[in-house]
C-alpha atoms as a PDB file:
ATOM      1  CA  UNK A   1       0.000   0.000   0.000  1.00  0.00           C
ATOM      2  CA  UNK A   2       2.738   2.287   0.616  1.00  0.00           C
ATOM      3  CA  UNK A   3       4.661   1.736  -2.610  1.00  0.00           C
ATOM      4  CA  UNK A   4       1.081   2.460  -4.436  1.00  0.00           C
ATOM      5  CA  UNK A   5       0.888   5.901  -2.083  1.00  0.00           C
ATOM      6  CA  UNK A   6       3.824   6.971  -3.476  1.00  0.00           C
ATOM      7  CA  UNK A   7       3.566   6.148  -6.810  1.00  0.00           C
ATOM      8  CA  UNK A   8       0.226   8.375  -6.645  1.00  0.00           C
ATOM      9  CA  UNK A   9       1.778  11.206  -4.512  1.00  0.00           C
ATOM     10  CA  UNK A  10       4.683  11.381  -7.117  1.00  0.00           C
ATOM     11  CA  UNK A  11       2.556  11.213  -9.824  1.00  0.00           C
ATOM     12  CA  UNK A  12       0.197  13.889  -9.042  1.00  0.00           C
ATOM     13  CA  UNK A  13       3.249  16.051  -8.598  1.00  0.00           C
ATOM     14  CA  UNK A  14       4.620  15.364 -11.933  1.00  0.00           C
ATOM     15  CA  UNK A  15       2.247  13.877 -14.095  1.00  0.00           C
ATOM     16  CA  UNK A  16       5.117  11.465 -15.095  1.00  0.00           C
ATOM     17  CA  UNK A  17       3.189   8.687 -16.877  1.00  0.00           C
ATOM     18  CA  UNK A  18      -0.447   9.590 -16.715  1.00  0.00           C
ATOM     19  CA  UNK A  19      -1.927  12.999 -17.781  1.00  0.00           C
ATOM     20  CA  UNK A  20      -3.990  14.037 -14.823  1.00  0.00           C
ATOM     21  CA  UNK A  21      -6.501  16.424 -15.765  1.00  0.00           C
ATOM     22  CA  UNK A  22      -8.726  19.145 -13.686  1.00  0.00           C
ATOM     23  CA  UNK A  23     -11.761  18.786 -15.923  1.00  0.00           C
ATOM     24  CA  UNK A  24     -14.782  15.783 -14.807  1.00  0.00           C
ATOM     25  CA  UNK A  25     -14.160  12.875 -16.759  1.00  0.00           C
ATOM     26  CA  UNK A  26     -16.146  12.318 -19.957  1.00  0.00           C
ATOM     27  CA  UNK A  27     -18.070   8.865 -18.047  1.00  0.00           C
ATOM     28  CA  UNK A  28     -19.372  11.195 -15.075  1.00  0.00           C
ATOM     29  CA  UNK A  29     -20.454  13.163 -17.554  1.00  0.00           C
ATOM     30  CA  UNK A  30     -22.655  10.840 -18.792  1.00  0.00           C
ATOM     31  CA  UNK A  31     -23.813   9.426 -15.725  1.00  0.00           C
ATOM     32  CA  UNK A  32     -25.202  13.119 -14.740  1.00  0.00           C
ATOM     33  CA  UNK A  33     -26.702  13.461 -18.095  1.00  0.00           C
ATOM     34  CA  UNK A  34     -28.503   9.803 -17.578  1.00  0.00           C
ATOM     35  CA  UNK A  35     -29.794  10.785 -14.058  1.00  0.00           C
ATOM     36  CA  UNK A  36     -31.010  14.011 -15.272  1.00  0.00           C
ATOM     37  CA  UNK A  37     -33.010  12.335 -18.446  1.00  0.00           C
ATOM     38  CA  UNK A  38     -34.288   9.419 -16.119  1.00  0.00           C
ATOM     39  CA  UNK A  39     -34.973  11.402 -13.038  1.00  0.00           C
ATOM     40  CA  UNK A  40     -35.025  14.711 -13.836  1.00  0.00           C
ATOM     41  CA  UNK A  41     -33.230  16.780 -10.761  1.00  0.00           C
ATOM     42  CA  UNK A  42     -34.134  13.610  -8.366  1.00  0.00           C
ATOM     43  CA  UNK A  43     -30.641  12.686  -7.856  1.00  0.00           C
ATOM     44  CA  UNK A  44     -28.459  15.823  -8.816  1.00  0.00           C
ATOM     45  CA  UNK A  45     -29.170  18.727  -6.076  1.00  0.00           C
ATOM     46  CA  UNK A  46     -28.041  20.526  -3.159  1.00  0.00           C
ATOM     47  CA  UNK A  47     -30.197  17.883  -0.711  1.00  0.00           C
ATOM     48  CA  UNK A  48     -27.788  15.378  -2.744  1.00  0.00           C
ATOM     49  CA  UNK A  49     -24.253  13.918  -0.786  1.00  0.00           C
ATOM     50  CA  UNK A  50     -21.930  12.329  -2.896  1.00  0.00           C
ATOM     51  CA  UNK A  51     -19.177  10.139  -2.101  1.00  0.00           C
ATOM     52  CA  UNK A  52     -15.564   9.613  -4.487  1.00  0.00           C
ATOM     53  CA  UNK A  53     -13.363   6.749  -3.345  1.00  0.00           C
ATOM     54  CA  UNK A  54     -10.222   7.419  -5.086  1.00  0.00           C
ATOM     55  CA  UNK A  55     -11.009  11.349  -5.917  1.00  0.00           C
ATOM     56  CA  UNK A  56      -7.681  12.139  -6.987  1.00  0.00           C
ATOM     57  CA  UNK A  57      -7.548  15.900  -7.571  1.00  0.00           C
ATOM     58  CA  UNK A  58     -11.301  16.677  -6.995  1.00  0.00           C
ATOM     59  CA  UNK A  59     -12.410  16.948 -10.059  1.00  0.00           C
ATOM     60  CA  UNK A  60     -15.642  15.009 -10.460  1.00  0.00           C
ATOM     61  CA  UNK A  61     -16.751  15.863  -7.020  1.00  0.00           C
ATOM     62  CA  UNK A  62     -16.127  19.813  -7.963  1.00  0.00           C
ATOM     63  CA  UNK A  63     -18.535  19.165 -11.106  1.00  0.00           C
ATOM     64  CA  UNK A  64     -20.881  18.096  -9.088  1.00  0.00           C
ATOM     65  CA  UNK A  65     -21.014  20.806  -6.565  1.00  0.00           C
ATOM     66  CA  UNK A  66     -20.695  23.758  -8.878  1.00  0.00           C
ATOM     67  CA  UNK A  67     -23.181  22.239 -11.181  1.00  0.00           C
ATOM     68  CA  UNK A  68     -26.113  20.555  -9.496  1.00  0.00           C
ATOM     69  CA  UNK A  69     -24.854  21.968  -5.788  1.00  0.00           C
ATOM     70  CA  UNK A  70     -23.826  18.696  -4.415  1.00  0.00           C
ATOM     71  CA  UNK A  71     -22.215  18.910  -0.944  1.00  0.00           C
ATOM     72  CA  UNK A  72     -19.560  15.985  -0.472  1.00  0.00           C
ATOM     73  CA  UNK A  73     -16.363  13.902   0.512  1.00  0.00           C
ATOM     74  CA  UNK A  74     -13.335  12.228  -1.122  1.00  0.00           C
ATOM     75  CA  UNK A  75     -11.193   9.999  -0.296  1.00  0.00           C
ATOM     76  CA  UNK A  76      -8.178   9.150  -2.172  1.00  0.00           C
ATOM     77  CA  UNK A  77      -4.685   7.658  -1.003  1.00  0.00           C
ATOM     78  CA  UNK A  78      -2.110   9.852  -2.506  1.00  0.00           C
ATOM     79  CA  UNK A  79      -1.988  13.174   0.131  1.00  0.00           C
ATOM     80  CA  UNK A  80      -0.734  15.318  -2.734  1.00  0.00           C
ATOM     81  CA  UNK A  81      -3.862  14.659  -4.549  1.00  0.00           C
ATOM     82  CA  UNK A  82      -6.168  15.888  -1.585  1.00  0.00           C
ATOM     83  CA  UNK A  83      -4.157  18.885  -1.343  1.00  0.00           C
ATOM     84  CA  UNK A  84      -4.779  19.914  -5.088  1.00  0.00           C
ATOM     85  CA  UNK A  85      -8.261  18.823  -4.096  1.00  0.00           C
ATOM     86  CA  UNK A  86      -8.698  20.782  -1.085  1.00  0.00           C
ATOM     87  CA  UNK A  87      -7.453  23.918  -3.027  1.00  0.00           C
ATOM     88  CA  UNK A  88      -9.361  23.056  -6.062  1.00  0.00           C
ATOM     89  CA  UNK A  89     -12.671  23.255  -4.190  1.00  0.00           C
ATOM     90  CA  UNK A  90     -11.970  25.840  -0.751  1.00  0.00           C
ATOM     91  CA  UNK A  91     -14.849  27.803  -1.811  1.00  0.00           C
ATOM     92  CA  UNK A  92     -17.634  24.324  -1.851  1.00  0.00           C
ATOM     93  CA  UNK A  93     -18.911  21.839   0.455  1.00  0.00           C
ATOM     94  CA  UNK A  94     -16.858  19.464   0.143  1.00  0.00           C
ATOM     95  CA  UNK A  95     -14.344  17.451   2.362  1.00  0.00           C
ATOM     96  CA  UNK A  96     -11.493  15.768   1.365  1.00  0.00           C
ATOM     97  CA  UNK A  97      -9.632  13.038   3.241  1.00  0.00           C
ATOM     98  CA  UNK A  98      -6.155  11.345   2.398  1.00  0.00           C
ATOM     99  CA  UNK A  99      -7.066   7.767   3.455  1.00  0.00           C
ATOM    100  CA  UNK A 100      -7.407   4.318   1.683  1.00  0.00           C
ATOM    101  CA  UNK A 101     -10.882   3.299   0.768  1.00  0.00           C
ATOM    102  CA  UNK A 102     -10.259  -0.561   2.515  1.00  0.00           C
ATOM    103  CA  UNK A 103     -11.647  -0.424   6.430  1.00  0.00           C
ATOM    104  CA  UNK A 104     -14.651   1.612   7.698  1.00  0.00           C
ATOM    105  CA  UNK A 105     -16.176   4.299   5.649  1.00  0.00           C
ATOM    106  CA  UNK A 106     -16.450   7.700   7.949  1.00  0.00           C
ATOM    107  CA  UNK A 107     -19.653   8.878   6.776  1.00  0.00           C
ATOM    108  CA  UNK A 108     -23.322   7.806   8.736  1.00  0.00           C
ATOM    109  CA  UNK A 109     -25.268   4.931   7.532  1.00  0.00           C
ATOM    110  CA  UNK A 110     -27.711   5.879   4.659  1.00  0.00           C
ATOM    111  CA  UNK A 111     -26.216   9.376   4.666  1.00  0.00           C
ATOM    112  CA  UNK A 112     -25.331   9.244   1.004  1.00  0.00           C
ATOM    113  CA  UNK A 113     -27.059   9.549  -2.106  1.00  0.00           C
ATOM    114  CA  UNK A 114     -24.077   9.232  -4.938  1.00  0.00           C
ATOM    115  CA  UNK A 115     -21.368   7.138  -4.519  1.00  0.00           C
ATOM    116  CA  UNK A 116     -18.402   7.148  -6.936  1.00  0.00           C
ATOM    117  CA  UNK A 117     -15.592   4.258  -7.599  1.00  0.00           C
ATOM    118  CA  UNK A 118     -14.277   5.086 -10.952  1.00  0.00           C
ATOM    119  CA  UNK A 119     -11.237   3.392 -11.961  1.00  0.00           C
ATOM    120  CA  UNK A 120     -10.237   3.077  -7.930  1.00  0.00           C
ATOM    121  CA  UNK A 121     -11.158  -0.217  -6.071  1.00  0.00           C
ATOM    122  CA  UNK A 122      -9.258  -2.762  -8.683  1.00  0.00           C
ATOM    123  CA  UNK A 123      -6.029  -2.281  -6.341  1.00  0.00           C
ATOM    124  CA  UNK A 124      -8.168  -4.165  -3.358  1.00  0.00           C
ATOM    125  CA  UNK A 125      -8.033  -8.060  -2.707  1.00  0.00           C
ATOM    126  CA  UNK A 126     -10.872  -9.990  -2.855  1.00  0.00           C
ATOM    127  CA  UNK A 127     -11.938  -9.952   0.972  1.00  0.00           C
ATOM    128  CA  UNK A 128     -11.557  -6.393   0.811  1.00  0.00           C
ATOM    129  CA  UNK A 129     -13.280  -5.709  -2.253  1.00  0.00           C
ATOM    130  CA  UNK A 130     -16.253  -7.222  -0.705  1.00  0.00           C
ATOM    131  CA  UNK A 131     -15.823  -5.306   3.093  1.00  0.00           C
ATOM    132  CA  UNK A 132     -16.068  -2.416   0.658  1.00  0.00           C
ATOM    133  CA  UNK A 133     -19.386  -2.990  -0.718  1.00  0.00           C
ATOM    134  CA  UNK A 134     -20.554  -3.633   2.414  1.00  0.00           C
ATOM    135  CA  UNK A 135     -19.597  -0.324   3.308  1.00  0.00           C
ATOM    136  CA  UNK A 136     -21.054   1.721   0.167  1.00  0.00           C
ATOM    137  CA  UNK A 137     -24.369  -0.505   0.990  1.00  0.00           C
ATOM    138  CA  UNK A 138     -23.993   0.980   4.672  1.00  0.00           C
ATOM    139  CA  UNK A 139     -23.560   4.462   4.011  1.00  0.00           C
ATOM    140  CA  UNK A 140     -25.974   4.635   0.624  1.00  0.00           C
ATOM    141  CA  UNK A 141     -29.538   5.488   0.927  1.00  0.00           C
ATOM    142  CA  UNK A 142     -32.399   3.445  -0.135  1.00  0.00           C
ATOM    143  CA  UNK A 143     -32.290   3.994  -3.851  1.00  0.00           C
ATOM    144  CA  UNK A 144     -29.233   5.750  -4.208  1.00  0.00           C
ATOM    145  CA  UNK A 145     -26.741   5.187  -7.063  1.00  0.00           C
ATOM    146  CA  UNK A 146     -23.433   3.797  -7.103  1.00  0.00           C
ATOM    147  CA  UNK A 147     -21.339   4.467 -10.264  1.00  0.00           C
ATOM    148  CA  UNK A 148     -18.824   2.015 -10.883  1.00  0.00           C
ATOM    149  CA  UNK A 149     -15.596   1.991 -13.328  1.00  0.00           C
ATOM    150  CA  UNK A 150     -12.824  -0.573 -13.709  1.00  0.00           C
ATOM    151  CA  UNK A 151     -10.367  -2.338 -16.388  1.00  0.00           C
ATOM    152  CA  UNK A 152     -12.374  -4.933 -18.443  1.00  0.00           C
ATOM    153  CA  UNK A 153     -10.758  -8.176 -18.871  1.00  0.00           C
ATOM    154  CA  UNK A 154     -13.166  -9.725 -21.878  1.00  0.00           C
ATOM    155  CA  UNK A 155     -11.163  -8.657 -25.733  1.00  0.00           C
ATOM    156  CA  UNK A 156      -8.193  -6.960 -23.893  1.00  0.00           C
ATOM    157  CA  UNK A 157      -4.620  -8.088 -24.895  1.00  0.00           C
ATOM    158  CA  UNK A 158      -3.234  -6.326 -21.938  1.00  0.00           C
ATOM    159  CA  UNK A 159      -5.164  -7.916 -19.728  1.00  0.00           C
ATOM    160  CA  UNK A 160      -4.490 -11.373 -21.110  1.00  0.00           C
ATOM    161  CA  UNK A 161      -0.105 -10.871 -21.329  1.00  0.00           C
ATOM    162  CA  UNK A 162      -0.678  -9.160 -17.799  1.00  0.00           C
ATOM    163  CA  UNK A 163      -2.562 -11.956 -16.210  1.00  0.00           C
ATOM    164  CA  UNK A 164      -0.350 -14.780 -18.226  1.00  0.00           C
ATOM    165  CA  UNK A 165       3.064 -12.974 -16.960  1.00  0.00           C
ATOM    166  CA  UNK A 166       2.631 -11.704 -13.703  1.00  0.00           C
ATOM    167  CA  UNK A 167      -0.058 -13.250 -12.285  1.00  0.00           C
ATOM    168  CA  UNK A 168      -1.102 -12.475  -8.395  1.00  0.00           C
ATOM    169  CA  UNK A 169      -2.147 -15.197  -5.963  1.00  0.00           C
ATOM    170  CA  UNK A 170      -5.846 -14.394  -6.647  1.00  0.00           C
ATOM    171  CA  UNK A 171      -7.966 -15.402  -9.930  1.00  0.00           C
ATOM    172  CA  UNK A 172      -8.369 -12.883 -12.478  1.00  0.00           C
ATOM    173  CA  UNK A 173      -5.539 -10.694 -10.852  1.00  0.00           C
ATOM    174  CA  UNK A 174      -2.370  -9.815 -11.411  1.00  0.00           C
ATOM    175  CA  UNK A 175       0.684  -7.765 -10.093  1.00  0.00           C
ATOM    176  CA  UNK A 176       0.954  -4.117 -11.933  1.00  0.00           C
ATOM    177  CA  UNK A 177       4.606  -4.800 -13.440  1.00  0.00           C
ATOM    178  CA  UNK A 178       5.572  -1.149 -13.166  1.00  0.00           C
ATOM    179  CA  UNK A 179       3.448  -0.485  -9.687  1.00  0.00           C
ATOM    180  CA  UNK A 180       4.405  -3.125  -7.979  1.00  0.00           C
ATOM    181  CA  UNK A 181       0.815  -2.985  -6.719  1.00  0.00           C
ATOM    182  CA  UNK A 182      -2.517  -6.186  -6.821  1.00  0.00           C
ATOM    183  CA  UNK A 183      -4.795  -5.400  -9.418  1.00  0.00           C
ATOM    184  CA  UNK A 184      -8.349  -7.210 -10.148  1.00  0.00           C
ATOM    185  CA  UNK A 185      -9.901  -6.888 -13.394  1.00  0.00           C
ATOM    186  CA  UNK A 186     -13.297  -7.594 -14.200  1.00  0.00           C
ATOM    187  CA  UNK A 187     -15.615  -9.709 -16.346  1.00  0.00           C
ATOM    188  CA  UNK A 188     -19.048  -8.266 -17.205  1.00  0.00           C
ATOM    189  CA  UNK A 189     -20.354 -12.173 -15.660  1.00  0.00           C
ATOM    190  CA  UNK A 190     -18.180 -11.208 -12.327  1.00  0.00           C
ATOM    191  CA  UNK A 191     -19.662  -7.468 -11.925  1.00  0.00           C
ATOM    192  CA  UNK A 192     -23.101  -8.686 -12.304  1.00  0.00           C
ATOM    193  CA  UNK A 193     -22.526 -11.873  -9.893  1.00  0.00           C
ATOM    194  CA  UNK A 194     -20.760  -9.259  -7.435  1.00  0.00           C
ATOM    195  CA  UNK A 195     -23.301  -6.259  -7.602  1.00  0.00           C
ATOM    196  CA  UNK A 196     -26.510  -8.050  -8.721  1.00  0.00           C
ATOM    197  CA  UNK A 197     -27.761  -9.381  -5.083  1.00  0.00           C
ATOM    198  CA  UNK A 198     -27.687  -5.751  -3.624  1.00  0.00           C
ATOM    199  CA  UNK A 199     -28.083  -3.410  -6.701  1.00  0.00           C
ATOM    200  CA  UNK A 200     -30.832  -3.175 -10.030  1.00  0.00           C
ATOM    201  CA  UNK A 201     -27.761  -2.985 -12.539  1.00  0.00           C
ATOM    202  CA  UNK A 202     -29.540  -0.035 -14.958  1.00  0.00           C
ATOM    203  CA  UNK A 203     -26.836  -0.124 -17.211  1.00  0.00           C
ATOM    204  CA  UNK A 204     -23.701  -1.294 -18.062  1.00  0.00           C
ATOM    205  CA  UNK A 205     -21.301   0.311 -20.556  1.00  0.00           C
ATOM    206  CA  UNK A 206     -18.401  -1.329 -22.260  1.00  0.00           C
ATOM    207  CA  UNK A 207     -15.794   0.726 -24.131  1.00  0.00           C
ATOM    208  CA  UNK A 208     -14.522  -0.411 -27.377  1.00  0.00           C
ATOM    209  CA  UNK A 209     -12.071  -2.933 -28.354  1.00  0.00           C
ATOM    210  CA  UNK A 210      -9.123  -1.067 -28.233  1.00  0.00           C
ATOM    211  CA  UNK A 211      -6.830  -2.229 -30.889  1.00  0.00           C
ATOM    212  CA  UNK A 212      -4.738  -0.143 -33.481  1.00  0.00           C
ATOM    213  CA  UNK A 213      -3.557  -2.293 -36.802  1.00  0.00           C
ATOM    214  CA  UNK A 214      -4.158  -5.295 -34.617  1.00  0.00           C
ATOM    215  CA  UNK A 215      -2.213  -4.943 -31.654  1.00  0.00           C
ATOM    216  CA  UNK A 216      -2.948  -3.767 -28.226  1.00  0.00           C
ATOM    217  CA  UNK A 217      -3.203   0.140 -27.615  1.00  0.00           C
ATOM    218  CA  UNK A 218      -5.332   1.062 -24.629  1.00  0.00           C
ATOM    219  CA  UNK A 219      -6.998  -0.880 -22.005  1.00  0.00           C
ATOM    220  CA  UNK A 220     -10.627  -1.297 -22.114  1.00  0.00           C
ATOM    221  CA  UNK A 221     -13.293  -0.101 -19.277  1.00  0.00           C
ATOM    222  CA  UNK A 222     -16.343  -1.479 -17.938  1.00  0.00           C
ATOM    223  CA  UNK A 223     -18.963   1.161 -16.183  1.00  0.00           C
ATOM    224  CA  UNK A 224     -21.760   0.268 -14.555  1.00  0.00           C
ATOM    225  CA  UNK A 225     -24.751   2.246 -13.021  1.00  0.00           C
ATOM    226  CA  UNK A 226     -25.742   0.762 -10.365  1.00  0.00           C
ATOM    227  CA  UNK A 227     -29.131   1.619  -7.870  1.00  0.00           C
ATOM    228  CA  UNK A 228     -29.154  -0.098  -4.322  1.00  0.00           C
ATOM    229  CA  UNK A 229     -32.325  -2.086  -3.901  1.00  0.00           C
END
């Protein structure tokens, strides 16, 4: 966990291998614009409290406040990231914590109405992966929406040299060869076998097969809107 703290802490400083950006990404985007169409301003207002494990710099929880008036609270490992986030968004409701998402979420039960895991949870084993969603079922109100984003194993050549070369101790896992760090990655069967018992899955979102003159180029996503039952 450390080694995966500092990774994050360094790379938020220098945007080394990742471009980091301050604007909301695209997919939260389009999970606003698919709450607004389905439900109008049900789900995206200042009564609304919205919570982003793995917030990075702020930037999808800042959306959200400055556009719908969503108060809120991120949590994200890296300290230097919570910093640009606390900066970022001074002048909102919004609280930011430097903490990992595994163990007890500090937030009351039911006391949230949005809760955001884009592209942050894959670095948690199994057992903890599932003490998580406990957790999000704790603190989420009846009917309130969890938006979910992670690597896609299904048509990924990454995935498939990643999991056939350095393997973790875990199925469908494997140890980031540059991060040192566990990562899970999912199948569209696993999220729905995972989520399906506590959540209506509304939609689920694949992105494209990412291939460029027949050889691997990017990694492919799953999202997932998901409403607790």
């Amino acid at each position: 966990m450390s080694q995966h703290r500092a990774f994050w802490d360094k790379e938020y400083k220098t945007g080394e291998h990742l471009a980091l950006s301050t604007e909301p990404a695209e997919d939260l985007l389009k999970f606003a614009r698919y709450l607004e169409r389905e439900h109008g301003a049900g789900f995206l207002n200042p009564a609304t409290s919205v919570l982003d494990l793995g917030c990075g710099n702020g930037r999808n929880l800042i959306h959200l406040a400055r556009h719908y008036g969503c108060p809120g609270t991120g949590y994200d490992i890296s300290a230097e990231a919570i910093k640009q986030a606390e900066a970022a968004g001074q002048d909102l409701s919004l609280s930011f914590k430097a903490r990992s998402m595994a163990g007890r979420l500090e937030l009351p039960d039911e006391s949230a109405t949005l809760v955001l895991d884009m592209m942050s949870s894959h670095f948690l084993r199994q057992k903890e992966r599932e003490a998580l969603r406990e957790e999000i079922l704790r603190v989420l109100a009846y009917d309130g929406w969890l938006f979910f984003k992670s690597f896609l194993a299904e048509e990924d050549l990454h995935v498939k040299r990643l999991l056939r070369d350095h393997p973790a101790d875990e199925p469908n896992a494997y140890i980031h060869p540059k991060l040192g760090v566990y990562e899970y990655v999912w199948t569209v069967d696993a999220l729905k076998e995972f989520f399906g018992p506590y959540f209506e899955i509304r939609k689920i979102e694949k992105s494209h097969k990412h291939l460029l003159r027949g050889k691997a180029f990017k990694r492919r996503t799953v999202s997932a809107y998901l409403q607790k039952k």
